[in-house]
Protein backbone atom coordinates (compact mmCIF):
# COMPACT_ATOMS: atom_id res chain seq x y z
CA UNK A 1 -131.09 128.35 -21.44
CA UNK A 2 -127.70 127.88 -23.11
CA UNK A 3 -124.97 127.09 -21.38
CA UNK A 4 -121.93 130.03 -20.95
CA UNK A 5 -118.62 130.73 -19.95
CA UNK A 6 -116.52 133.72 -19.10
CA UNK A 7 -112.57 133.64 -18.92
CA UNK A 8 -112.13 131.69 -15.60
CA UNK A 9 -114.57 129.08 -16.20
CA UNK A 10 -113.04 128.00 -19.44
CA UNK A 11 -109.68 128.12 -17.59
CA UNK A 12 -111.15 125.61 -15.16
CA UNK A 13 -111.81 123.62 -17.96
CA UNK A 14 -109.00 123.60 -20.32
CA UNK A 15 -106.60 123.48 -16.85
CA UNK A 16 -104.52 126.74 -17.93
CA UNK A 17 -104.21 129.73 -16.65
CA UNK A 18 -106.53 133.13 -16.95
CA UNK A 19 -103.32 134.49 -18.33
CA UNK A 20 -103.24 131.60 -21.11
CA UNK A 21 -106.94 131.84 -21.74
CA UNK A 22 -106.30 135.70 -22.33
CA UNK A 23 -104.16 134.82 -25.42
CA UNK A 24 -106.33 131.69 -26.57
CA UNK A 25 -109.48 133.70 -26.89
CA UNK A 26 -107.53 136.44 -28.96
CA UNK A 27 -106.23 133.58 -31.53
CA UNK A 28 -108.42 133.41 -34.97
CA UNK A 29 -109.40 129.99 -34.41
CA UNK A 30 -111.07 130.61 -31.25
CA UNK A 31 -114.89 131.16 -31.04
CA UNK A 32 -116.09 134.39 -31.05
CA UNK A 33 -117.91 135.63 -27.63
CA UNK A 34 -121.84 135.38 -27.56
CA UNK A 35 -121.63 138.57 -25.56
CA UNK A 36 -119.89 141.46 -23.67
CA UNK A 37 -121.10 141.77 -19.90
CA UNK A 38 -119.60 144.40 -17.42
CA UNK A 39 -117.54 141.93 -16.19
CA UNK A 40 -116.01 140.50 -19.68
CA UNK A 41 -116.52 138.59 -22.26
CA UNK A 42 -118.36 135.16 -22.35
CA UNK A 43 -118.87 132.47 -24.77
CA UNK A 44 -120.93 129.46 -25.19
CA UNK A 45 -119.99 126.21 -23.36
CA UNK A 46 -120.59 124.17 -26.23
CA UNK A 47 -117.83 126.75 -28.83
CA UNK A 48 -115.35 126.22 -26.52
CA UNK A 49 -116.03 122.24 -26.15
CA UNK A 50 -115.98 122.20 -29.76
CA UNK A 51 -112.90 124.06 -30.31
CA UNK A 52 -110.82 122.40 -26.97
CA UNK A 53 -112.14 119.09 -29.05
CA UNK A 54 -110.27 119.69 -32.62
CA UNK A 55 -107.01 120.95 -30.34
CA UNK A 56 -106.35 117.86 -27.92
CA UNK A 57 -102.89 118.51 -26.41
CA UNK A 58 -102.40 121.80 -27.58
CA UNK A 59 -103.68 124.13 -25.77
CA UNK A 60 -100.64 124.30 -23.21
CA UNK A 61 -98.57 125.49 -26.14
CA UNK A 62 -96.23 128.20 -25.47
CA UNK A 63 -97.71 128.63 -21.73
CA UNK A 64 -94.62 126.84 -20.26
CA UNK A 65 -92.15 129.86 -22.59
């Protein structure tokens, strides 16, 4: 079985905020979720690995504003 992640798990792992994550999953660049569960969105480890990967110090951008 794949490997998934909702909103707080991928804020664990980036180190921001749920707030941030609620703006970095809306950006165009961000992978799109696998699915839509009753209690959000979730998307697959390995996208958002992937995308953290290709964005090393920059995903704190505008958090601190």
């Amino acid at each position: 079985m794949e490997e998934v992640m909702a909103a707080a798990e991928i804020a664990d792992y980036l180190g921001v905020s749920r707030q941030r994550v609620a703006v970095l999953v809306e950006r165009a660049d961000f992978p799109a979720p696998v699915a839509h569960l009753s209690v959000g969105r979730i998307w697959r480890t390995s996208d958002v690995r992937v995308w953290a990967a290709k964005r090393p110090n920059r995903v704190h951008e505008d958090e601190q504003k």
